[in-house]
C-alpha atoms as a PDB file:
ATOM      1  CA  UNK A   1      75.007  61.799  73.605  1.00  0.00           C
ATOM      2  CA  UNK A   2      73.295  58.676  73.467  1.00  0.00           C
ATOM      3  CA  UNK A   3      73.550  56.615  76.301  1.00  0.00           C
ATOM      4  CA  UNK A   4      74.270  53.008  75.702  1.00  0.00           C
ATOM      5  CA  UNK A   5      73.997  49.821  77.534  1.00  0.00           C
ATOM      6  CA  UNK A   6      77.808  49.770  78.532  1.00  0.00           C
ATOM      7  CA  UNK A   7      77.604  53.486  79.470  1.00  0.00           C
ATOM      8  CA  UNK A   8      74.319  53.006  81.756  1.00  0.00           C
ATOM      9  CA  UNK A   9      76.156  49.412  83.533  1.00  0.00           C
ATOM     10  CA  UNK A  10      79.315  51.618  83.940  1.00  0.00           C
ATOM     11  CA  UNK A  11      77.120  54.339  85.857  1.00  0.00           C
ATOM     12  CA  UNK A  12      75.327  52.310  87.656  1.00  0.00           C
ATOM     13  CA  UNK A  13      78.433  50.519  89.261  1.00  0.00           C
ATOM     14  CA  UNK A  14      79.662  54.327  89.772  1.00  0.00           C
ATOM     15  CA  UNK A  15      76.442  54.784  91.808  1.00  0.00           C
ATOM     16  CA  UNK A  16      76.528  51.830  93.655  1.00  0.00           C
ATOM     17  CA  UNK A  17      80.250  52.523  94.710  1.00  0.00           C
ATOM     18  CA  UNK A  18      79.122  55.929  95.708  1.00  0.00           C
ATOM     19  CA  UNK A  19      76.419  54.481  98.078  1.00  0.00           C
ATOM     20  CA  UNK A  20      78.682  51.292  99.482  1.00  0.00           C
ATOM     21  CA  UNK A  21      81.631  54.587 100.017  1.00  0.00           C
ATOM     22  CA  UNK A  22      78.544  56.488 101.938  1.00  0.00           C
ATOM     23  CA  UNK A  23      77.194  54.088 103.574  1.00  0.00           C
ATOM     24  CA  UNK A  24      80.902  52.697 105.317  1.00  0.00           C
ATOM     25  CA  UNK A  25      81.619  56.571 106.160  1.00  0.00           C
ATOM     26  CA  UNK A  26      78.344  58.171 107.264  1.00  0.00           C
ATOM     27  CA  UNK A  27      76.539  55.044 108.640  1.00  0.00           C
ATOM     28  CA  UNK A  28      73.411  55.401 105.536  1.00  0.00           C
ATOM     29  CA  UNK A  29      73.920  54.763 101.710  1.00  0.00           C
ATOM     30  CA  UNK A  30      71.714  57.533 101.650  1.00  0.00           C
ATOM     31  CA  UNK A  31      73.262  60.453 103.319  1.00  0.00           C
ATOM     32  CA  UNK A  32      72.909  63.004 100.050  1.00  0.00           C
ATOM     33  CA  UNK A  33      69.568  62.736  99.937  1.00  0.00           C
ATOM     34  CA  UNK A  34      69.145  63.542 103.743  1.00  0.00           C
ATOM     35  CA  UNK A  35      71.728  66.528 103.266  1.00  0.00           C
ATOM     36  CA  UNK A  36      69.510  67.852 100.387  1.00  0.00           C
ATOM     37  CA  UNK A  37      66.582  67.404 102.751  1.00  0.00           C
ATOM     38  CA  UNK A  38      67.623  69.217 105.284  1.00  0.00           C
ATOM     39  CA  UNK A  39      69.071  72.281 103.289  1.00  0.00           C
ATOM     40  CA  UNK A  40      65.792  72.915 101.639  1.00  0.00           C
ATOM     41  CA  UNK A  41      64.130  72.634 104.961  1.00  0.00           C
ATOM     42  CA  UNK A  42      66.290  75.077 106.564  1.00  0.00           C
ATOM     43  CA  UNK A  43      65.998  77.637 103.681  1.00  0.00           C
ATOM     44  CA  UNK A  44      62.464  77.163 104.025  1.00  0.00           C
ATOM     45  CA  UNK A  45      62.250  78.040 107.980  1.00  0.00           C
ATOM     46  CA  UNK A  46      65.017  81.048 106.988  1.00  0.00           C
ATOM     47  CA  UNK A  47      62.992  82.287 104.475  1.00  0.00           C
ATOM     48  CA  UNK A  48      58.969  82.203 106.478  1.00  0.00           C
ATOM     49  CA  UNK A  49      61.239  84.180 109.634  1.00  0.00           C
ATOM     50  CA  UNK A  50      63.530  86.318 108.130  1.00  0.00           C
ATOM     51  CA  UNK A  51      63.375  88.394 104.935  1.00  0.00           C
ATOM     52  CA  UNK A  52      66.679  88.493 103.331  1.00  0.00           C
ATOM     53  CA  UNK A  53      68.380  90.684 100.397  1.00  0.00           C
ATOM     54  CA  UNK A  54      71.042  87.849  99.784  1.00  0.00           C
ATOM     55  CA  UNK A  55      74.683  87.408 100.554  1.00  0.00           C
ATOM     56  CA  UNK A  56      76.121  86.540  96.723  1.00  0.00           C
ATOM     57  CA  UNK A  57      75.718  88.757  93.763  1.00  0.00           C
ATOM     58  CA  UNK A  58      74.074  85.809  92.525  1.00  0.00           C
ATOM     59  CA  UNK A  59      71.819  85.092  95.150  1.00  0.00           C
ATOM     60  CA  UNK A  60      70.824  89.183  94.670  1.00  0.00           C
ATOM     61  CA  UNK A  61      68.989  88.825  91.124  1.00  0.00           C
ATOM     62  CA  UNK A  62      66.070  90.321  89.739  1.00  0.00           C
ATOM     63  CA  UNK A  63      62.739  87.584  90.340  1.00  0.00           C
ATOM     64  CA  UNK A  64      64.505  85.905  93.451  1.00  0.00           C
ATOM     65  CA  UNK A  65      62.149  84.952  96.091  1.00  0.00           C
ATOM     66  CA  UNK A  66      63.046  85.063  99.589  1.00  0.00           C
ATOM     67  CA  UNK A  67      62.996  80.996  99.945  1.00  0.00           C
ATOM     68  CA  UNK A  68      65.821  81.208  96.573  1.00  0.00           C
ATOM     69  CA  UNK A  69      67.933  83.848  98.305  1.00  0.00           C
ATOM     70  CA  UNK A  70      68.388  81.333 101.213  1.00  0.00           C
ATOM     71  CA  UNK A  71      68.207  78.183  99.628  1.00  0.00           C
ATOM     72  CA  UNK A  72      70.631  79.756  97.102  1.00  0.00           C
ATOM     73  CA  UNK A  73      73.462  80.757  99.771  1.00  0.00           C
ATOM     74  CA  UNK A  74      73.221  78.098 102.116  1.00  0.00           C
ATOM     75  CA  UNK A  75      74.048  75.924  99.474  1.00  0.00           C
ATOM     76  CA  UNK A  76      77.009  77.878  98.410  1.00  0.00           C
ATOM     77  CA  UNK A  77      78.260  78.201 102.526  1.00  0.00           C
ATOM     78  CA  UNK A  78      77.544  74.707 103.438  1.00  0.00           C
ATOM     79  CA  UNK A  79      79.340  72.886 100.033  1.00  0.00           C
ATOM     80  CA  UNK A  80      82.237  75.056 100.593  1.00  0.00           C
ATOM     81  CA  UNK A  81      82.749  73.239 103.681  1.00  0.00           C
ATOM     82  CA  UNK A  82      81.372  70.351 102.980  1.00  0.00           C
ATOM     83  CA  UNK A  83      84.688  69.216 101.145  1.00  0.00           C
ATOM     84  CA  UNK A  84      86.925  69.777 104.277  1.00  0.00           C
ATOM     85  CA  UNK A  85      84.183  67.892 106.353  1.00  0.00           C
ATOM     86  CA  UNK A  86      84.666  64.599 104.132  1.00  0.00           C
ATOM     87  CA  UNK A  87      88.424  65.252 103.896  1.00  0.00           C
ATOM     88  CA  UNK A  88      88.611  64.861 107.802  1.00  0.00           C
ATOM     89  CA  UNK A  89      86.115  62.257 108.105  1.00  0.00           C
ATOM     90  CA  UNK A  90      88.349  60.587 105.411  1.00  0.00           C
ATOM     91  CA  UNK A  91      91.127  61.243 107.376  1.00  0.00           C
ATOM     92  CA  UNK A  92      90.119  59.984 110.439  1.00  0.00           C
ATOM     93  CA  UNK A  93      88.823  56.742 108.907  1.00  0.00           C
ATOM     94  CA  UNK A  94      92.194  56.221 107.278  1.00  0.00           C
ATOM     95  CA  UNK A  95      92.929  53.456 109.120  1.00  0.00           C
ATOM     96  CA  UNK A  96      89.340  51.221 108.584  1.00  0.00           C
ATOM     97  CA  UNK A  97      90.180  48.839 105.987  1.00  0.00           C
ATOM     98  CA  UNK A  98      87.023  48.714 104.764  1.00  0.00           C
ATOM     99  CA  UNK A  99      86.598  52.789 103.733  1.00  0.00           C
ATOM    100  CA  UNK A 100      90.126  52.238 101.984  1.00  0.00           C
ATOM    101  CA  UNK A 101      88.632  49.073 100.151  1.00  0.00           C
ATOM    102  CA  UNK A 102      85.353  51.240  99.615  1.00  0.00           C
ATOM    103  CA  UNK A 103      87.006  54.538  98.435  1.00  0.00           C
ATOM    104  CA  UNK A 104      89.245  52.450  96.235  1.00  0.00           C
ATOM    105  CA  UNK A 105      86.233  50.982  94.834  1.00  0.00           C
ATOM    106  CA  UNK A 106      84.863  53.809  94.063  1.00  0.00           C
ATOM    107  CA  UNK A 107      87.521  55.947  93.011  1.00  0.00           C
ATOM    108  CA  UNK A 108      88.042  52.916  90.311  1.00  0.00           C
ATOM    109  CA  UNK A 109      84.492  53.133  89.000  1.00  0.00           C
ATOM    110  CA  UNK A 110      84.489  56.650  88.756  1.00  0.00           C
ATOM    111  CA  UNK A 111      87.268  57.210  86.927  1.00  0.00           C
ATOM    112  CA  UNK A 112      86.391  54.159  84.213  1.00  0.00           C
ATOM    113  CA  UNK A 113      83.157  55.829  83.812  1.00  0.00           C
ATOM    114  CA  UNK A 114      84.861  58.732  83.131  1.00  0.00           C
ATOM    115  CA  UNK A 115      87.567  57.567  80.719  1.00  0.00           C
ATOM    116  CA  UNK A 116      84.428  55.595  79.108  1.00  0.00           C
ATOM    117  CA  UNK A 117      83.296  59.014  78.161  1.00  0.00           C
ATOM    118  CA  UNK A 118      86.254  60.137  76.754  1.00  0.00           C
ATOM    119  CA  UNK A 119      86.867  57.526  74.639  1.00  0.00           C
ATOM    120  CA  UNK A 120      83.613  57.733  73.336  1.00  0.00           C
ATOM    121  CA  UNK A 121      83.721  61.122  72.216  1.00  0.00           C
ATOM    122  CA  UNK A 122      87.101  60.383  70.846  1.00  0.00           C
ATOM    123  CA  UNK A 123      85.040  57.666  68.745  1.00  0.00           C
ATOM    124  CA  UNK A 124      82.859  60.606  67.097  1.00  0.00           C
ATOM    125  CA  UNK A 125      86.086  62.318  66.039  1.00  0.00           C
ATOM    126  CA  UNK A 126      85.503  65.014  68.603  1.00  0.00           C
ATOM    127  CA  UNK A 127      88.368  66.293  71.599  1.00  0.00           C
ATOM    128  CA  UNK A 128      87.078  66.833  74.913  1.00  0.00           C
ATOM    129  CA  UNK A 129      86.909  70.164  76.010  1.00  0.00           C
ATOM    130  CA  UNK A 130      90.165  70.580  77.671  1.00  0.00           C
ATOM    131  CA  UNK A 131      92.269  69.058  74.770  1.00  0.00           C
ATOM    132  CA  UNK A 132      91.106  71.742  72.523  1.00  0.00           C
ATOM    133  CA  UNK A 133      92.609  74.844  71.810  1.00  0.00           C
ATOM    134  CA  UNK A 134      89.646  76.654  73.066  1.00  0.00           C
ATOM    135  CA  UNK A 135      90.209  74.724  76.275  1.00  0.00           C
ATOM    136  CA  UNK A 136      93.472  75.767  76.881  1.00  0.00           C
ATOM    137  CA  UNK A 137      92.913  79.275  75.785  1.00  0.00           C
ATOM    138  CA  UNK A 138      89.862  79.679  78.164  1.00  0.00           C
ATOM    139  CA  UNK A 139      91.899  77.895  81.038  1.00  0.00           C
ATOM    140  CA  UNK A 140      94.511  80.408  80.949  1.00  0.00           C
ATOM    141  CA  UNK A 141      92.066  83.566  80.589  1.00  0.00           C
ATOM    142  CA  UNK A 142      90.634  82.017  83.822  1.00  0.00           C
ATOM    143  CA  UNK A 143      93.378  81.141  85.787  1.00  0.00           C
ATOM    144  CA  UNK A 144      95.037  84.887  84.981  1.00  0.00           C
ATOM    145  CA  UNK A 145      91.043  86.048  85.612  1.00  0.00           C
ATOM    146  CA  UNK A 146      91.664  85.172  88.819  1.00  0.00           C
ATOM    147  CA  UNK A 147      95.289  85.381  89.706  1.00  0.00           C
ATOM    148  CA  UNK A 148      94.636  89.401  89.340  1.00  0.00           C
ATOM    149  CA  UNK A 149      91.410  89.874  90.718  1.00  0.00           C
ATOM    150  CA  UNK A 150      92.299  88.139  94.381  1.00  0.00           C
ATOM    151  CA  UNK A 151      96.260  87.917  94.159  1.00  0.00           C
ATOM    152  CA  UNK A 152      97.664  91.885  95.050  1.00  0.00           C
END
C-alpha cells in the first residue's frame, strides 16, 4: 500500500497520542522502548546461566538458540499480563482528568487512522479482510477451532 501524506500525518498524530497516553500513565513517553530493553536483557542473562529446551511448542523449534527460547517465552508470559497490568493502572487512574483527556485522545487518533485505512482500501475496490466471505468463513473455523479444543 502506498503510504501517502494524509496516511503518514494521521500516524504520526496516532504516535504522538500514544506517547502523551504513556507518558501521563507511566511517568516517560518512552516506556515501550524501556520494556523492550529490559526483556531482551533478561533473556540474555537467562540464556548465558541456564540452558533451556523451551516452554511453547513454538519456542521448541528446530535452529532455536538458547537466547530465542527465552527471549521467545518471556515475551509470550510477560504480554499476557501485560494487558491486565495497564487495565489496572487504567483503572486506578480513572479518576486523573488528564489520562481520561489523554486516553480519549488517543483512542480518537487511533481509531481515525484506522478507519483511514479502511476507506482507502475500499477506494481500490477491495473489502477488508473481515468483510469478506473468506473472513467470516475463517472466523468461524477459528472460533469452533477453539471452542472444542479448550471447552469440554
Amino acid at each position: 500500500m502506498q503510504q501517502t501524506p494524509e496516511f503518514k500525518e494521521k500516524a504520526k498524530l496516532t504516535q504522538i497520542a500514544m506517547k502523551d497516553m504513556f507518558y501521563v500513565l507511566f511517568g516517560t513517553a518512552y516506556m515501550h522502548q524501556y520494556f523492550d530493553l529490559v526483556m531482551v536483557l533478561f533473556s540474555i542473562i537467562l540464556a548465558l546461566i541456564v540452558p533451556y529446551e523451551g516452554l511453547f511448542i513454538t519456542s521448541q523449534s528446530q535452529g532455536m538458540t538458547n537466547y530465542h527460547r527465552w527471549l521467545y517465552d518471556v515475551f509470550v508470559i510477560v504480554n499476557t499480563f501485560l494487558g491486565f497490568v495497564i487495565f489496572y493502572m487504567l483503572k486506578h487512574q480513572k479518576y486523573n482528568i488528564e489520562v481520561k483527556q489523554k486516553w480519549r485522545v488517543y483512542i480518537t487518533a487511533h481509531a481515525q487512522f484506522k478507519f483511514h485505512r479502511y476507506l482507502k482500501v475500499q477506494e481500490k475496490g477491495k473489502k477488508p479482510l473481515m468483510h469478506t466471505r473468506f473472513g467470516e468463513y475463517f472466523f468461524v473455523l477459528i472460533t469452533i477451532i477453539f471452542l472444542l479444543r479448550y471447552i469440554h
